[in-house]
Protein backbone atom coordinates (compact mmCIF):
# COMPACT_ATOMS: atom_id res chain seq x y z
CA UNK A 1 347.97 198.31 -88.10
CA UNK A 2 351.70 198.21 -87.77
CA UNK A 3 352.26 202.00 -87.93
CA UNK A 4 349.21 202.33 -85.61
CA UNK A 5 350.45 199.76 -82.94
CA UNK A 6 354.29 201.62 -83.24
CA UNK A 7 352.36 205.16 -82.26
CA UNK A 8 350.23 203.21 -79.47
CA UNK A 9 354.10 201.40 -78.22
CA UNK A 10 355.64 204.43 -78.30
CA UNK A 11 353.08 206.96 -76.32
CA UNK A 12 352.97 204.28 -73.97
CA UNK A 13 356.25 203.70 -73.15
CA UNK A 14 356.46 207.85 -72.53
CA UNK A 15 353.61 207.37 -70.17
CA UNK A 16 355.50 204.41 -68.56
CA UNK A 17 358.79 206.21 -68.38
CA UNK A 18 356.84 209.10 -66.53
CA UNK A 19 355.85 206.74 -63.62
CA UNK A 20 357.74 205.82 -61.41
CA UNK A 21 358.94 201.97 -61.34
CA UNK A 22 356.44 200.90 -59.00
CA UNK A 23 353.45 202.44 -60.45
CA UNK A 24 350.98 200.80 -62.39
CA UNK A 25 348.80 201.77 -65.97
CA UNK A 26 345.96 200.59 -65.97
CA UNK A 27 344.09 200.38 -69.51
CA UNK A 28 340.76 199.74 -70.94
CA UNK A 29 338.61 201.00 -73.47
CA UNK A 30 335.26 202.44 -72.40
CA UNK A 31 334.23 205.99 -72.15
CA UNK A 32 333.36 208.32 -68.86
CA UNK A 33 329.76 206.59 -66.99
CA UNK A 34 330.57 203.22 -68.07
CA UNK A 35 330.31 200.27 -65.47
CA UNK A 36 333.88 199.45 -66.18
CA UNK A 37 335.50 203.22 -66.58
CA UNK A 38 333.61 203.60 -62.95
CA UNK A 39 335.24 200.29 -61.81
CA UNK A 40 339.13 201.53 -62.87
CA UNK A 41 339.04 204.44 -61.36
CA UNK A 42 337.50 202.29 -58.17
CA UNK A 43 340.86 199.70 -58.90
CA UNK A 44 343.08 202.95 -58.77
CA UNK A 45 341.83 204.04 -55.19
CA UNK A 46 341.84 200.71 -53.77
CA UNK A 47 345.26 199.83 -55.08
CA UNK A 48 346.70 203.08 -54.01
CA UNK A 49 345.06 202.71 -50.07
CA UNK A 50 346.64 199.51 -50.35
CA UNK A 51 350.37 199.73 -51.36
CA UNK A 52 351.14 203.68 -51.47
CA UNK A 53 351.64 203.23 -55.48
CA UNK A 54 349.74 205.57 -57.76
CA UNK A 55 347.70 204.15 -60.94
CA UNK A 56 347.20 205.69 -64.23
CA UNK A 57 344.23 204.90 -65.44
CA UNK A 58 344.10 205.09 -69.38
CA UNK A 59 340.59 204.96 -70.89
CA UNK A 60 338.56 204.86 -73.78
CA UNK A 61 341.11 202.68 -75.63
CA UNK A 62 344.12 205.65 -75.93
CA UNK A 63 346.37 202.92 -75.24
CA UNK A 64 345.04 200.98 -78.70
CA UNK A 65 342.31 198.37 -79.08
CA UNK A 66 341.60 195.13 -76.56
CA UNK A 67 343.96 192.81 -78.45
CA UNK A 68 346.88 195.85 -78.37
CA UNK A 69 346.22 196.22 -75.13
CA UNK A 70 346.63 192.64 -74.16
CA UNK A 71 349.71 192.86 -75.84
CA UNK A 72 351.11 195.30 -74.04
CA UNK A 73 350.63 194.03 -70.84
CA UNK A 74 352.47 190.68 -71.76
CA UNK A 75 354.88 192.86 -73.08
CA UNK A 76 355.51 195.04 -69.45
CA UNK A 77 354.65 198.22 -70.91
CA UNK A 78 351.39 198.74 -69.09
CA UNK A 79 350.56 196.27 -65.69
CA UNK A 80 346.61 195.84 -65.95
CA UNK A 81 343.71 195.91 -68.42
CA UNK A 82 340.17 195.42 -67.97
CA UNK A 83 339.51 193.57 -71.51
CA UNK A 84 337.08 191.93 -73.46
CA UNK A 85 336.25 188.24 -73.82
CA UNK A 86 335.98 188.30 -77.74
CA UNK A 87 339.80 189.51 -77.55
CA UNK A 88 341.20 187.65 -75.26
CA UNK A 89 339.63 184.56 -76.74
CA UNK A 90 342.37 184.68 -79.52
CA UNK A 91 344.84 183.99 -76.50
CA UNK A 92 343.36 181.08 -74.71
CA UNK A 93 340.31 179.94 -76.43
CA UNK A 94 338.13 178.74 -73.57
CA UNK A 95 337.24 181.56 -72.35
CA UNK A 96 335.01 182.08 -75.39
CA UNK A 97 333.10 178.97 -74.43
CA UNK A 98 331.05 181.44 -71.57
CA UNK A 99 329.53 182.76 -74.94
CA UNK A 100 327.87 179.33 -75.94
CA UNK A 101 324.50 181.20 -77.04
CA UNK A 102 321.33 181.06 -74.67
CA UNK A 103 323.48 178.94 -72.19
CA UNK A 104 322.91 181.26 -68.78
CA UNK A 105 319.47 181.82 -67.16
CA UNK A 106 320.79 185.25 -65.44
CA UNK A 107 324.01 187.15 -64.59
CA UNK A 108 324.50 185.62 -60.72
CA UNK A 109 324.78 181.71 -62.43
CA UNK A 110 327.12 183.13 -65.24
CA UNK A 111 329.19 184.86 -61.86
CA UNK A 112 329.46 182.29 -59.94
CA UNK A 113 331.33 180.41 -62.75
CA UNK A 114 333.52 182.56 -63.64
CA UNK A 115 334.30 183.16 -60.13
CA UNK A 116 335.03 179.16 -59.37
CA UNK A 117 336.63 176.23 -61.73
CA UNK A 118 335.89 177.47 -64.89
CA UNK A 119 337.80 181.23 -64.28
CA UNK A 120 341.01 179.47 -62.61
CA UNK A 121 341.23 177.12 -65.59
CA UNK A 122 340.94 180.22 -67.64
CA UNK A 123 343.70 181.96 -65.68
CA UNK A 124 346.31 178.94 -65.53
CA UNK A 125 345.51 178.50 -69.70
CA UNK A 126 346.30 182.02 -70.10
CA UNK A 127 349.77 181.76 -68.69
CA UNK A 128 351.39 180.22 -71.32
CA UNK A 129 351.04 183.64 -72.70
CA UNK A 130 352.72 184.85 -69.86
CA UNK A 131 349.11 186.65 -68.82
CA UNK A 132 347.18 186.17 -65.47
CA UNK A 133 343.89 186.90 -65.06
CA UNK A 134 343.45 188.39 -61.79
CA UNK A 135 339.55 188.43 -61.70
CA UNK A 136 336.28 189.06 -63.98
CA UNK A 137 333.94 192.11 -64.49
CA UNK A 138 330.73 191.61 -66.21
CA UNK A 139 330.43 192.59 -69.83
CA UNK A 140 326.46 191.21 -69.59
CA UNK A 141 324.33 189.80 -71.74
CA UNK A 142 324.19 190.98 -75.50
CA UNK A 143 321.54 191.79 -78.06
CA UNK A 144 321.18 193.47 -81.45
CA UNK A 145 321.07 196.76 -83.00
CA UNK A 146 320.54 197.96 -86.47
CA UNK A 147 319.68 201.05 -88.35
CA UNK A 148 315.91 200.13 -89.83
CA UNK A 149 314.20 197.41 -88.53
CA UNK A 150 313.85 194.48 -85.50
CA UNK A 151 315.46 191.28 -85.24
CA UNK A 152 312.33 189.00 -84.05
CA UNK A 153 312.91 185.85 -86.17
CA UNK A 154 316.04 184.13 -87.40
CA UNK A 155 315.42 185.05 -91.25
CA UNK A 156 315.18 188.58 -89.97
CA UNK A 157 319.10 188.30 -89.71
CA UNK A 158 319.49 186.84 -93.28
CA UNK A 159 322.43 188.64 -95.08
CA UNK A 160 322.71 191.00 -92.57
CA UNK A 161 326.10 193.20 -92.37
CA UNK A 162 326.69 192.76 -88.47
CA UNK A 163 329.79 194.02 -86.66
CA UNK A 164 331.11 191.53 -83.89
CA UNK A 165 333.96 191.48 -81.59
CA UNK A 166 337.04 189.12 -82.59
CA UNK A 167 335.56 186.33 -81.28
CA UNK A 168 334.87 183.10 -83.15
CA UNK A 169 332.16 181.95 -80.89
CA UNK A 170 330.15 185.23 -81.73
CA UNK A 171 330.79 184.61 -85.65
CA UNK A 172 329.68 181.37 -85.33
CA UNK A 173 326.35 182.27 -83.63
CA UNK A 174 325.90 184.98 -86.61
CA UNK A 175 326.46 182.28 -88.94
CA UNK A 176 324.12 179.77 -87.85
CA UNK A 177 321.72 182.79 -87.99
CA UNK A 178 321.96 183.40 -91.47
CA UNK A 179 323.75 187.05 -91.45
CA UNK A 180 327.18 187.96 -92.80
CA UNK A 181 329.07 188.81 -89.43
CA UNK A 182 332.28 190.68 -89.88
CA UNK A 183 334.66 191.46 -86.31
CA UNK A 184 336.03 194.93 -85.59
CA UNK A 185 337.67 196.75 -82.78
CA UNK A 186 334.94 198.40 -80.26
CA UNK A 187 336.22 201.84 -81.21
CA UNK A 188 335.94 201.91 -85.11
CA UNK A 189 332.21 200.27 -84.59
CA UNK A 190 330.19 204.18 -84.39
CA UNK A 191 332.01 205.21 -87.53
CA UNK A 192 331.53 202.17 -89.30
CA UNK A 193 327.73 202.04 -88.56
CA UNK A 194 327.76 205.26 -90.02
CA UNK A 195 329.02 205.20 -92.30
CA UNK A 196 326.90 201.86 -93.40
CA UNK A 197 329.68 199.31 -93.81
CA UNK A 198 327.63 197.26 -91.42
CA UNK A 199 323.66 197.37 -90.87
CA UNK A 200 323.93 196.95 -86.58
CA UNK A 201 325.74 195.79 -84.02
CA UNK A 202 325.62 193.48 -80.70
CA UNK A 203 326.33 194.03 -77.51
CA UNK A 204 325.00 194.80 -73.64
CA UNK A 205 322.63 197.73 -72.83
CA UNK A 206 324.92 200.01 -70.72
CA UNK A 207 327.64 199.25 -73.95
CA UNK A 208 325.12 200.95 -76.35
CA UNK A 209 324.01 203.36 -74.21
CA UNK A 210 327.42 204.78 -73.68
CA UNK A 211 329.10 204.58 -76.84
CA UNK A 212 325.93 206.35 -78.42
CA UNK A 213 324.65 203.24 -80.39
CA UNK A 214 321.48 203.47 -80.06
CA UNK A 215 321.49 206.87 -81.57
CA UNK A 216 323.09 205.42 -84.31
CA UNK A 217 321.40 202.01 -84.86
CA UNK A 218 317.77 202.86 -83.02
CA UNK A 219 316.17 199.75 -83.71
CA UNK A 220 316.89 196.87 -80.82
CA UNK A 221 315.92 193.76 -80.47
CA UNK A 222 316.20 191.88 -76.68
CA UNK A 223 317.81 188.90 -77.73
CA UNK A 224 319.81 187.96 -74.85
CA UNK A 225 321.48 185.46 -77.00
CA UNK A 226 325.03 185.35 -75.07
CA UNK A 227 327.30 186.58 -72.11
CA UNK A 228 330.77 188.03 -72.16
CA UNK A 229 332.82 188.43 -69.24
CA UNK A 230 335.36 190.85 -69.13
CA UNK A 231 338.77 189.76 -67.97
CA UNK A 232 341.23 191.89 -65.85
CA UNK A 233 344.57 191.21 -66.87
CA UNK A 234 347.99 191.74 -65.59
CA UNK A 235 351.25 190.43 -66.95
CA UNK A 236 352.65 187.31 -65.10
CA UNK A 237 356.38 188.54 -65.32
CA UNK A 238 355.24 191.71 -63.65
CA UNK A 239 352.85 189.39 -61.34
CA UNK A 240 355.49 187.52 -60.12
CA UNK A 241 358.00 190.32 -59.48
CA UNK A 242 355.24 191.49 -57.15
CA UNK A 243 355.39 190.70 -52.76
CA UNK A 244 352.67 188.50 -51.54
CA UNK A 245 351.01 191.57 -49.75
CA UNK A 246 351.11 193.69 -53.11
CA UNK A 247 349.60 190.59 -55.02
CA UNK A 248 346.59 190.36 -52.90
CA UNK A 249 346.27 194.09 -52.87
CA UNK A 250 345.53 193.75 -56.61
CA UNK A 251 343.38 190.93 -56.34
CA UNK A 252 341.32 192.65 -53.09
CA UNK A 253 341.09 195.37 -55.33
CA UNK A 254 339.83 193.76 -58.65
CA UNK A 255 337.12 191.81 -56.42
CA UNK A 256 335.81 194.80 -54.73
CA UNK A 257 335.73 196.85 -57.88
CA UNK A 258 334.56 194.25 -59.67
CA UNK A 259 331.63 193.74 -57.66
CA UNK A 260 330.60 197.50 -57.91
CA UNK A 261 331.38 197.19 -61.77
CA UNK A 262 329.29 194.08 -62.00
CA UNK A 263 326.22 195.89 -59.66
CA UNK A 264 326.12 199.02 -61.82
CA UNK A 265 326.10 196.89 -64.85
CA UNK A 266 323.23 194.79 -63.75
CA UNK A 267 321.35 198.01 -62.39
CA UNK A 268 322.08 199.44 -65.48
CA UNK A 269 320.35 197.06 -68.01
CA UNK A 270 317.32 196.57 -65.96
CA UNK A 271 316.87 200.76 -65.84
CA UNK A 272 318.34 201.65 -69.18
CA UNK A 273 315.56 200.45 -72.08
CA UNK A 274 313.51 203.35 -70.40
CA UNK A 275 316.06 206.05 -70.52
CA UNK A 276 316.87 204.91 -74.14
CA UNK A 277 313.61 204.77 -75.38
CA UNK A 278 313.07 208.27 -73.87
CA UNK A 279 316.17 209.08 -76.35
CA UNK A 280 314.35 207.61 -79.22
CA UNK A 281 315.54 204.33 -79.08
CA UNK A 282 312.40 201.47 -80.59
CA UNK A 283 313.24 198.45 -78.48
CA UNK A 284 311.30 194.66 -79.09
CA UNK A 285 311.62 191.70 -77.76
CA UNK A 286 313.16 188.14 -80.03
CA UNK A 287 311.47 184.68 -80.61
CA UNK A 288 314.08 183.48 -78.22
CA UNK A 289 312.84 179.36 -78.72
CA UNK A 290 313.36 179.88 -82.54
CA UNK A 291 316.55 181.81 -82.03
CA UNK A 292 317.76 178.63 -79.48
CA UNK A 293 316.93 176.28 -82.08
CA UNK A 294 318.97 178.20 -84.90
CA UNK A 295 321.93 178.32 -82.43
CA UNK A 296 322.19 174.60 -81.77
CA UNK A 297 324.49 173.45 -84.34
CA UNK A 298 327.09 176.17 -82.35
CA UNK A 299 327.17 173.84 -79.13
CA UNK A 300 327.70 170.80 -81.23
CA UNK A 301 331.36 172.88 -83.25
CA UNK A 302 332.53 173.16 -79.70
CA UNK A 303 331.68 170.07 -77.92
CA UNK A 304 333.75 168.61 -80.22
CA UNK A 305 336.39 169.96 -79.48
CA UNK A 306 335.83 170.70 -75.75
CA UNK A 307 333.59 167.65 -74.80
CA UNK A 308 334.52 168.23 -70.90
CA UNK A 309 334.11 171.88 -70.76
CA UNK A 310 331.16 172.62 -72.65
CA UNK A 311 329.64 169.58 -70.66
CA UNK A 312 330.68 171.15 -67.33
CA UNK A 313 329.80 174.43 -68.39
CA UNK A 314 325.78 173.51 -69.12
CA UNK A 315 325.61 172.00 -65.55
CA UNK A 316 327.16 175.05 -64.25
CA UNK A 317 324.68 177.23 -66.18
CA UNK A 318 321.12 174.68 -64.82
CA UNK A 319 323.37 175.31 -61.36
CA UNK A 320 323.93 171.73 -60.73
């Protein structure tokens, strides 16, 4: 990891050096046709109408994995990153609360809270890090893949080798489901499905589709059993060295993107179980009462240590 992270340090700061001192990297890690690869490229125009500065956008995780990535922005060698929930979870822990499993009826209530109390307590956590999140894209709702079979029941998951993201809340849920959940970076997950260390994978639709999972892991089961945001992330050091005007020209241009990146996301899950299946893709649909009940025991970990939140968070989610 070291030797990897030194290579990732060093081609970045050659990609930094090439810019000039007012222009900005952007970095993320999905591949050309994804929601958010659409959205940074969307960020880049917008910022560049806005202040004059040209962006670099770096995708499909060439400037390392979420958590490297994270780290190089509180570092100053790249400005922004559209990231992952799982990873930045290890930075300011709430955040992974938004995964509480089953707790969102639909994408515009798990929006609107990231968008209000919830997000800015998120933010003002996160700079103690000396991060700032700057807005949230939609990462959807997740479900499960794997090489031979469905996922209907809870004991279907027994034992099961499942990759996750490096997020506790989503090992937990695996947990209280019986399989043997392991985390690993996004971009290692198609070779190690197959290569068989792990039996399938979770994550959103559009995710699958465009990383080529389902050609990998055919089987899917709708389980719908939790939501990740995706944070965008700048570092506060190079926040706060910014004019008012430029500030809110990266904020203007984080919401607007956003809210195309969150569109073609939602668009994208409701069209893309027919385009998959027409790919060969065997799609069915989880017990979702007995998967609730299996997932209880997960709210109870966390309202014990987050009493206020979690409790805030449910009557955000019935949109009290």
């Amino acid at each position: 990891m070291k030797t990897k992270m030194t290579a990732i340090l060093a081609g970045s700061l050659l990609l930094a050096g090439a810019a000039q001192a007012e222009d900005v990297i952007f970095a993320h890690g999905e591949n050309p046709g994804n929601p958010r690869y659409i959205a940074a490229e969307k960020w880049a125009e917008l910022y560049t109408e806005c202040t004059g500065s040209s962006v670099n956008v770096a995708p499909s995780a060439t400037m390392g994995d979420d958590v490297e990535m994270l780290t190089s922005v509180g570092a100053g060698i790249i400005q922004i990153t559209a990231n992952s929930q799982g990873s930045f979870s290890q930075i300011v822990p709430e955040i992974g609360l938004l995964g509480l499993p089953f707790l969102f009826p639909d994408l515009e209530t798990a929006w609107a809270t990231v968008d209000g109390e919830v997000g800015a307590l998120i933010d003002e956590r996160a700079h103690a890090s000396g991060l700032k999140v700057v807005g949230y894209w939609d990462n959807g709702i997740r479900h499960i893949t794997h090489l031979s079979k469905h996922m209907l029941e809870p004991a279907d998951l027994s034992g099961m080798r499942i990759r996750t993201p490096p997020a506790e809340m989503t090992v937990d849920i695996f947990e209280a489901l019986g399989a043997s959940p392991a985390p690993l970076a996004w971009s290692e997950v198609p070779s190690a499905l197959q290569s068989g260390v792990f039996e399938g994978q979770e994550n959103p639709l559009t995710n699958i589709y465009f990383a080529k999972l389902h050609e990998i892991t055919p089987y899917i089961t709708l389980t719908g059993h939790m939501y990740e945001a995706s944070p965008v992330v700048v570092g506060l050091a190079w926040w706060e060295g910014l004019d008012e005007a430029t500030q809110t020209c990266v904020t203007d241009a984080t919401r607007e993107a956003g809210a195309l990146q969150r569109q073609l996301n939602k668009e994208g899950n409701d069209k893309l179980q027919a385009t998959m299946e027409e790919e060969g893709a065997i799609f069915a649909t989880a017990n979702r009462e007995a998967f609730v009940e299996a997932t209880a025991s997960v709210y109870d970990k966390y309202a014990e240590t987050y009493p206020d939140l979690v409790a805030a968070l449910r009557e955000a989610a019935q949109g009290q």
